[in-house]
N, C-alpha and C. Protein backbone atom coordinates (compact mmCIF):
# COMPACT_ATOMS: atom_id res chain seq x y z
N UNK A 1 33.93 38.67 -16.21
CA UNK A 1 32.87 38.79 -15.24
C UNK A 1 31.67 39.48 -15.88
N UNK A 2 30.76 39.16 -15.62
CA UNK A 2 29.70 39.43 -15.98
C UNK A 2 29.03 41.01 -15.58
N UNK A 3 28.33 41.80 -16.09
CA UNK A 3 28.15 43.27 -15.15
C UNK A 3 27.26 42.98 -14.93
N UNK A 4 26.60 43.64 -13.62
CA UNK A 4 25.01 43.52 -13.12
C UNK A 4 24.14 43.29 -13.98
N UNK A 5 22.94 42.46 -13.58
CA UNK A 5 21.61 43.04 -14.33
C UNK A 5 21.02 44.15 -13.87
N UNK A 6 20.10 44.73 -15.05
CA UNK A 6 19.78 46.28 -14.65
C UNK A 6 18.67 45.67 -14.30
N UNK A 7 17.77 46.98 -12.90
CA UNK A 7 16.37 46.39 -12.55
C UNK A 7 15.46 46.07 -13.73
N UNK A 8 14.57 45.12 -13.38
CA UNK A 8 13.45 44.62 -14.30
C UNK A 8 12.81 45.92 -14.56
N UNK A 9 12.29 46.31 -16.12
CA UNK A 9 11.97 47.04 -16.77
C UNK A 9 9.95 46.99 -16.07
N UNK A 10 9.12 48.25 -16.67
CA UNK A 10 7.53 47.88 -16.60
C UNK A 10 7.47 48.73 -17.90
N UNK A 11 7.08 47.82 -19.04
CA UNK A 11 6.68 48.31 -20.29
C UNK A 11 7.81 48.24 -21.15
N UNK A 12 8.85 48.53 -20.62
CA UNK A 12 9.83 48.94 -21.89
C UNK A 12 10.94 47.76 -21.93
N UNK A 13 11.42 47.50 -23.09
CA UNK A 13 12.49 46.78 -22.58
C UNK A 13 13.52 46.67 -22.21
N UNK A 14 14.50 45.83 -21.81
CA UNK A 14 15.37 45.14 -20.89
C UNK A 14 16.37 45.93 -21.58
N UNK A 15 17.74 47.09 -20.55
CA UNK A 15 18.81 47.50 -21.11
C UNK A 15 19.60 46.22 -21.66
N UNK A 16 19.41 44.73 -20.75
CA UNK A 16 20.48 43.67 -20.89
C UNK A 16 20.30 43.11 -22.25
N UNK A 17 18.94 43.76 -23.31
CA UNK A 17 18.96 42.35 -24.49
C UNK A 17 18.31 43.61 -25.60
N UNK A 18 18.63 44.77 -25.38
CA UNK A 18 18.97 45.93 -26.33
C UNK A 18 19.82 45.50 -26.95
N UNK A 19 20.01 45.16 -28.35
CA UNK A 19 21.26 45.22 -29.26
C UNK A 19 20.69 45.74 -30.39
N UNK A 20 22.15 46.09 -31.07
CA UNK A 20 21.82 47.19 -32.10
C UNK A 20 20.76 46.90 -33.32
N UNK A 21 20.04 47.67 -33.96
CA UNK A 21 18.85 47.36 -34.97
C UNK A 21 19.26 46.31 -35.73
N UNK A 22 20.41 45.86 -36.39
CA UNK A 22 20.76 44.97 -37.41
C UNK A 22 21.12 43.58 -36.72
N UNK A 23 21.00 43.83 -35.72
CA UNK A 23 21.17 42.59 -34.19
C UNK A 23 19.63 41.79 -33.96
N UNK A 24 18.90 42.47 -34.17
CA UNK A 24 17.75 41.96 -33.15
C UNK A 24 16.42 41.90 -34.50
N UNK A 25 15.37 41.13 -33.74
CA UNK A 25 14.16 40.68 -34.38
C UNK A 25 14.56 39.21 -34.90
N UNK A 26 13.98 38.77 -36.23
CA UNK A 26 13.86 37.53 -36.62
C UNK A 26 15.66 36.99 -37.16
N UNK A 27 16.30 37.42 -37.44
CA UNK A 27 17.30 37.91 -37.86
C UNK A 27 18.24 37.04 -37.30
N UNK A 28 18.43 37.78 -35.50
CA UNK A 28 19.36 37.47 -34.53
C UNK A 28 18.51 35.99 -33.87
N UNK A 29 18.35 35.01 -34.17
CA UNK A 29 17.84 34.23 -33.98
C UNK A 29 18.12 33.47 -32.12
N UNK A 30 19.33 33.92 -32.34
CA UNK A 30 20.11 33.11 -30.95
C UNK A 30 20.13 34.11 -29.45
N UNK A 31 18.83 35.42 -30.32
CA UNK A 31 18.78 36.16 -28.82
C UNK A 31 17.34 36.77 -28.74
N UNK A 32 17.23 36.93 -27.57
CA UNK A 32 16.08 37.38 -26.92
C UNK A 32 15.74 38.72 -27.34
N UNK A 33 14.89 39.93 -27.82
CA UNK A 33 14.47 40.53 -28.65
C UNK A 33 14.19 41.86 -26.98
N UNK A 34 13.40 41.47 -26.55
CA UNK A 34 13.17 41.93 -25.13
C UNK A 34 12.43 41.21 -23.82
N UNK A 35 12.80 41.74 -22.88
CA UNK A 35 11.95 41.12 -21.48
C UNK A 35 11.38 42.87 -21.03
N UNK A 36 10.31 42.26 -20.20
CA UNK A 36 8.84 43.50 -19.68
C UNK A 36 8.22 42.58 -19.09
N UNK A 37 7.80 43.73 -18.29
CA UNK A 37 6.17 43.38 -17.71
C UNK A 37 5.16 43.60 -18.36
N UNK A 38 4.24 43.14 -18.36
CA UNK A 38 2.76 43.91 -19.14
C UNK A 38 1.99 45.05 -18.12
N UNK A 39 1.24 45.58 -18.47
CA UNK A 39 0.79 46.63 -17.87
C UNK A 39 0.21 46.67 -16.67
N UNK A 40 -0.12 45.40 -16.44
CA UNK A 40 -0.95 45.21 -15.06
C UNK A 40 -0.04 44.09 -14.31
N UNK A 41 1.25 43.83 -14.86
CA UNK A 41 2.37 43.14 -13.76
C UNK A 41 1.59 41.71 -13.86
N UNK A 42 1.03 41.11 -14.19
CA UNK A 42 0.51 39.87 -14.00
C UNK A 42 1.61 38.88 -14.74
N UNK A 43 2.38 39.04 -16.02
CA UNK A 43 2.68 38.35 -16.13
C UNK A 43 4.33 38.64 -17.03
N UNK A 44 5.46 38.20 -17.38
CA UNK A 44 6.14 38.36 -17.98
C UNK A 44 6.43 38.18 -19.23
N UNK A 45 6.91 39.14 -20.38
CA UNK A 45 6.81 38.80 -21.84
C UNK A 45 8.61 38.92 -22.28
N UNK A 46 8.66 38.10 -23.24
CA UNK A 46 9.54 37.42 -23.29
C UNK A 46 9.46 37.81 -25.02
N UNK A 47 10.20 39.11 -25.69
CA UNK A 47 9.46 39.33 -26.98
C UNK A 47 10.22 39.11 -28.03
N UNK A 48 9.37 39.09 -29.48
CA UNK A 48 10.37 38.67 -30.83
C UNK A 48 9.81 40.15 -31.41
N UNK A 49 10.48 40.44 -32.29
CA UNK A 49 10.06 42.01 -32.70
C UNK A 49 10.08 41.28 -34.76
N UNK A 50 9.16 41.73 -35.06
CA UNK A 50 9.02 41.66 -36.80
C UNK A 50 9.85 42.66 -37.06
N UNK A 51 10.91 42.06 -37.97
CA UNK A 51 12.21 43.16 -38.64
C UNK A 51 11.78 42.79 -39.96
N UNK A 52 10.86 41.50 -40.63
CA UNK A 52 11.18 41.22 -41.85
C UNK A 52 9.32 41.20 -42.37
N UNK A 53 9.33 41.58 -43.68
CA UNK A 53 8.12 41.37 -44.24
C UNK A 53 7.42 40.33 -44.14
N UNK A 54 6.06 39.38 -44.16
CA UNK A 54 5.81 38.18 -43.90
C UNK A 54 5.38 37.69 -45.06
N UNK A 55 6.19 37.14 -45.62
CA UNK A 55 6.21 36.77 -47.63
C UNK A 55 5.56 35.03 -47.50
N UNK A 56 5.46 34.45 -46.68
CA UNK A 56 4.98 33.37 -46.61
C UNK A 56 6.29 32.41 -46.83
N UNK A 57 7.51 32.89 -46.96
CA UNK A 57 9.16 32.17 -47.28
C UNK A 57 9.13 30.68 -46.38
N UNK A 58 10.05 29.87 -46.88
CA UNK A 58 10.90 28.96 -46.02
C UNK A 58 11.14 29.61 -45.03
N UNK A 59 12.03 30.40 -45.76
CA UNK A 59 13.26 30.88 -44.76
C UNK A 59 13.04 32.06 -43.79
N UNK A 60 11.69 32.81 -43.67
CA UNK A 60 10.62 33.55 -42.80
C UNK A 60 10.35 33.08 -41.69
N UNK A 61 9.64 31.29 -42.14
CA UNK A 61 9.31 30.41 -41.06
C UNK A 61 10.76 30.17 -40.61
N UNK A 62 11.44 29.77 -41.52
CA UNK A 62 12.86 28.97 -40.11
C UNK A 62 13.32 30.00 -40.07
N UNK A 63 13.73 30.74 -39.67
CA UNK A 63 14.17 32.07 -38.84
C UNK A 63 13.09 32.74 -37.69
N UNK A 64 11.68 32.94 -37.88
CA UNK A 64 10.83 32.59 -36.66
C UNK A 64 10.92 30.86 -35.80
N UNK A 65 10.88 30.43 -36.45
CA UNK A 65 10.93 29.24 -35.92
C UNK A 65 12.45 28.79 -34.54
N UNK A 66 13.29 29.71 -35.33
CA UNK A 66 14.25 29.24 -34.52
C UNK A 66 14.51 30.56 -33.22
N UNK A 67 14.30 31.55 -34.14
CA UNK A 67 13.88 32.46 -33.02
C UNK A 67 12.82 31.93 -31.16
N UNK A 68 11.74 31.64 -31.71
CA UNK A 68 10.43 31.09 -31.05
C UNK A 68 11.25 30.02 -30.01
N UNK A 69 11.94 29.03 -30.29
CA UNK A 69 13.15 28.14 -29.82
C UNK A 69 14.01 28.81 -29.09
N UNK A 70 15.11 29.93 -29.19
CA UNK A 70 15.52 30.35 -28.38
C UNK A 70 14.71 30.86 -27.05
N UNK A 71 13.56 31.92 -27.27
CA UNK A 71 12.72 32.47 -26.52
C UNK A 71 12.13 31.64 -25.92
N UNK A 72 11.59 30.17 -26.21
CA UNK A 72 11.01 29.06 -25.70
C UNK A 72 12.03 28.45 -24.21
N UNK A 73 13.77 28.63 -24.76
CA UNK A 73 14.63 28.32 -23.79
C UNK A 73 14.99 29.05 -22.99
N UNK A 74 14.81 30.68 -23.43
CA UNK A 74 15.53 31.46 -22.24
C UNK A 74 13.81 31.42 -21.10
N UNK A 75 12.83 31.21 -21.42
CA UNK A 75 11.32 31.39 -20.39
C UNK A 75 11.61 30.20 -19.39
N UNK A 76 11.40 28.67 -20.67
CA UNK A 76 11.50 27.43 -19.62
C UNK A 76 12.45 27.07 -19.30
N UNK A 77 13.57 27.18 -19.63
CA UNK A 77 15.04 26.59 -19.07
C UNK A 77 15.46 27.42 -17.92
N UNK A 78 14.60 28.02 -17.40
CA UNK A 78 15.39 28.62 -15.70
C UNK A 78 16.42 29.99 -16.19
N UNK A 79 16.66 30.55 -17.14
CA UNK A 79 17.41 31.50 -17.53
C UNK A 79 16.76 32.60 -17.05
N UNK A 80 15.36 32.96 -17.78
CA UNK A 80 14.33 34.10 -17.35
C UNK A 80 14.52 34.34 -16.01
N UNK A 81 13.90 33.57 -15.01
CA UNK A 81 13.97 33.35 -13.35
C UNK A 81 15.29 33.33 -13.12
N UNK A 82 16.05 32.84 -13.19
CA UNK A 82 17.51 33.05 -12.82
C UNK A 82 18.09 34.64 -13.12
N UNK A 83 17.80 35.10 -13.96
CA UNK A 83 18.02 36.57 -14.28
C UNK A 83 17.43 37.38 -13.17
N UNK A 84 15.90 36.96 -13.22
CA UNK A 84 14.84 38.10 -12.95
C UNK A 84 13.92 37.16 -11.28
N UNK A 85 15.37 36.68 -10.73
CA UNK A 85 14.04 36.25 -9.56
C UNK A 85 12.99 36.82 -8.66
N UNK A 86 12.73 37.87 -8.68
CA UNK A 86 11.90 38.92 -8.28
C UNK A 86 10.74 38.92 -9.31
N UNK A 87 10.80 38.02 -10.31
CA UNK A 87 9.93 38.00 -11.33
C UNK A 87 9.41 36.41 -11.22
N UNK A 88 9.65 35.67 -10.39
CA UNK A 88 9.77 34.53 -11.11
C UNK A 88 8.68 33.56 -10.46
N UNK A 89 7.43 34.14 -9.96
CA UNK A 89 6.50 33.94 -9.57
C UNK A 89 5.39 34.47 -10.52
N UNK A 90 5.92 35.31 -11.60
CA UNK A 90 4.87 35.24 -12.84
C UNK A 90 4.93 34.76 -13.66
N UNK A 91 3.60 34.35 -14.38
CA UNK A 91 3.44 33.27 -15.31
C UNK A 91 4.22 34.21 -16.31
N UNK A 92 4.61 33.67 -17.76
CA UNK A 92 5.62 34.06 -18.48
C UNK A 92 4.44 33.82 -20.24
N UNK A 93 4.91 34.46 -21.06
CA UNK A 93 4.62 34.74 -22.48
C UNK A 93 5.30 34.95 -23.22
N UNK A 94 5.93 34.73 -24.28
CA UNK A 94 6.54 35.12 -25.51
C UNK A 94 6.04 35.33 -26.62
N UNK A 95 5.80 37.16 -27.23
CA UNK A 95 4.74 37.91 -27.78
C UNK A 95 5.44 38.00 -29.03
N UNK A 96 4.94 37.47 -29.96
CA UNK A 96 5.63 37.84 -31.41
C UNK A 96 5.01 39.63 -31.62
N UNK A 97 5.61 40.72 -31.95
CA UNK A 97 4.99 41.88 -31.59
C UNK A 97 5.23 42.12 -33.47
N UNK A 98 3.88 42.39 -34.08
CA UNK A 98 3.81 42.30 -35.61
C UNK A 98 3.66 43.96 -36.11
N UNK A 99 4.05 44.28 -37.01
CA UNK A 99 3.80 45.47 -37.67
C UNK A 99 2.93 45.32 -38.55
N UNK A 100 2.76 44.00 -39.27
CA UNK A 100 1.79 43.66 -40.35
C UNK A 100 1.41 42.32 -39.86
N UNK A 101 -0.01 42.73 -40.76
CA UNK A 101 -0.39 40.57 -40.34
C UNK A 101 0.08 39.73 -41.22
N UNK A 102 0.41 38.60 -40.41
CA UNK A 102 1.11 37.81 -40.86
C UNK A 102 0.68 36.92 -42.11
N UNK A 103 1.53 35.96 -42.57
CA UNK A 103 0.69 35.09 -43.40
C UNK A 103 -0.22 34.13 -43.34
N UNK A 104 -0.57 33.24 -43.72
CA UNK A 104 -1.41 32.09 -43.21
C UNK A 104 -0.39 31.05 -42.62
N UNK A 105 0.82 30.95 -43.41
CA UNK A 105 1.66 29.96 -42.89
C UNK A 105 2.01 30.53 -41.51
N UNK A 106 2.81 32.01 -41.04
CA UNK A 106 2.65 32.30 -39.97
C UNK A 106 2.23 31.99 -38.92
N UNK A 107 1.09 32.54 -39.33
CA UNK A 107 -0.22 31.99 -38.36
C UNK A 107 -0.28 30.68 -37.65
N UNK A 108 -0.50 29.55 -38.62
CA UNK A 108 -0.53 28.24 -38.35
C UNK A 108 0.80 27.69 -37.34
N UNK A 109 1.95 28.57 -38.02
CA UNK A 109 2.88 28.04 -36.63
C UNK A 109 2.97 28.62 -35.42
N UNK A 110 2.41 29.72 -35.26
CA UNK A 110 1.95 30.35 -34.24
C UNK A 110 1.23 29.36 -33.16
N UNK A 111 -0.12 29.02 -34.17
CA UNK A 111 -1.06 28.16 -33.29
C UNK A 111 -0.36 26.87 -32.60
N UNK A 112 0.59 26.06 -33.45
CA UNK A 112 1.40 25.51 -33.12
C UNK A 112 2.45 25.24 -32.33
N UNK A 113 2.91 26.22 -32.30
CA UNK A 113 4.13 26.98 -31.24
C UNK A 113 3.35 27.31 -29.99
N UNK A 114 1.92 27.80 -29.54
CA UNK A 114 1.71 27.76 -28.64
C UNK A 114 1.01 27.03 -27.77
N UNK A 115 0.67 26.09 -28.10
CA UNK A 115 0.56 24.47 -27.72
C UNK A 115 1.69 23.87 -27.44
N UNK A 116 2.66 24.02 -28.23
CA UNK A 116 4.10 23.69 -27.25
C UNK A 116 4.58 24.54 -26.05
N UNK A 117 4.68 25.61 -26.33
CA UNK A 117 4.59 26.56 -25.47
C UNK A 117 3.68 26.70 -24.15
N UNK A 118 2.57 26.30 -24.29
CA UNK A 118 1.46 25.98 -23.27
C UNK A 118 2.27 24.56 -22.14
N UNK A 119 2.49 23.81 -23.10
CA UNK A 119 3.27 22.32 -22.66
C UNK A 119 4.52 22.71 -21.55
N UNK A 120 4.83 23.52 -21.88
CA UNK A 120 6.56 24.22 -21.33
C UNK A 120 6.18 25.28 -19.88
N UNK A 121 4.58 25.43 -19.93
CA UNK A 121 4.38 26.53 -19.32
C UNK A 121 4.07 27.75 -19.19
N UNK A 122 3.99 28.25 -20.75
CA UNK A 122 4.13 29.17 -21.09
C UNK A 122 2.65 29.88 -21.88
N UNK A 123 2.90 30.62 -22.59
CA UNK A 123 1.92 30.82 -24.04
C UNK A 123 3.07 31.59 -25.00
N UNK A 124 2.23 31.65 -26.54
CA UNK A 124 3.25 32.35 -27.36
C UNK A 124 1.86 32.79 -28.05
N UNK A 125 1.49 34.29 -28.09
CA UNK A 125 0.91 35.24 -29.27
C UNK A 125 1.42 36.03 -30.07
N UNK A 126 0.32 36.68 -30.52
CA UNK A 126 0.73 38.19 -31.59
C UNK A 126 0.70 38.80 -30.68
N UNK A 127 1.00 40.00 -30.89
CA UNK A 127 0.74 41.86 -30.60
C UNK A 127 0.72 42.27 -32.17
N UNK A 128 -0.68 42.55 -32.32
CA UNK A 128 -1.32 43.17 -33.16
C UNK A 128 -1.25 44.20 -33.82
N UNK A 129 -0.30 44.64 -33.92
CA UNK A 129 0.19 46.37 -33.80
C UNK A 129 -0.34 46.85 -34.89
N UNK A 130 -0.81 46.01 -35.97
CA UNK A 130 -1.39 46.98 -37.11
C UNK A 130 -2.62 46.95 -36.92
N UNK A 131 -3.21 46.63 -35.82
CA UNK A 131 -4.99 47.20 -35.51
C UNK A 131 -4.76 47.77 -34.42
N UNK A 132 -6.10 48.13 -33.84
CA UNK A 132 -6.45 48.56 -32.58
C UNK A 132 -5.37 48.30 -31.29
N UNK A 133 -4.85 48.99 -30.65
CA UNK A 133 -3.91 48.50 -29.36
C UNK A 133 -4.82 47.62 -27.83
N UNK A 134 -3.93 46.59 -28.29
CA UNK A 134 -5.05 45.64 -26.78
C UNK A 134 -3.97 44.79 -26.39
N UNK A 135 -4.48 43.91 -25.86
CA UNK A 135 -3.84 42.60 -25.12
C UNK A 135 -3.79 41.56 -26.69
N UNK A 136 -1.75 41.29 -26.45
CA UNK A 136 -1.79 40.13 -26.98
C UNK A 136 -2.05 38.99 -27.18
N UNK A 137 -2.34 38.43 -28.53
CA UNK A 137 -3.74 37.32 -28.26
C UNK A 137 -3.42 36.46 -28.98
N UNK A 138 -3.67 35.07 -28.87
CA UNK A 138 -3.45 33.76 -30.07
C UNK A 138 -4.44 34.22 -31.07
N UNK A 139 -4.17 33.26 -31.96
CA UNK A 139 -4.39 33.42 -33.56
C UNK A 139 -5.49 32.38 -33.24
């Protein structure tokens, strides 16, 4: 049996998709990183956390890539809302949240990913974290 979900988080993330440091970011590909609100409740983020340097790799991109794919399924496939129906009247985001900027290849699938993402309903940005603190934003 499954144990409760804990109430929806504002800012911080989700006790349900906390797993341990060597668990989560680009890594753990087959899970959700965190769920939040953003600061003004408008909309839901759905996050990937940078665990790995951005070397411009294959294997950088397909490990974001497949990451971006899971997070793409738990927003549009009814999982998110099914969890969080008290949430499920806000529009939804999945925030790649960066410690460094990324590469150019990065980038480009970013732009990419959120045009699909847009398609699904959604959006997919950065969080900027190595500049100024603001609203996450496409590339």
């Amino acid at each position: 049996m499954r144990e409760p979900i804990p109430p929806f988080p504002l800012h911080a993330p989700c006790d349900h998709f906390c797993v341990p440091e060597e668990l989560h970011g680009l890594e753990a590909t087959n899970k959700v990183d965190w769920v939040s609100v953003d600061a003004g409740g408008e909309y839901v983020v759905v996050g990937i956390a940078q665990t790995l340097e951005w070397d411009g790799s294959d294997r950088t991109l397909e490990l974001l890539q497949a990451k971006w794919k899971t997070c793409l399924a738990f927003a549009a496939d009814g999982e998110l809302q099914s969890m969080y129906p008290d949430k499920a009247r806000l529009p939804w985001k999945i925030v790649l949240s960066c410690q460094s900027e990324p590469d150019d290849r990065t980038k480009d699938f970013v732009r990419r990913a959120d045009e699909a993402t847009r398609e699904a309903g959604g959006q997919f940005s950065i969080d900027r974290q190595w500049e100024a603190p603001g609203e996450p934003r496409t590339l």
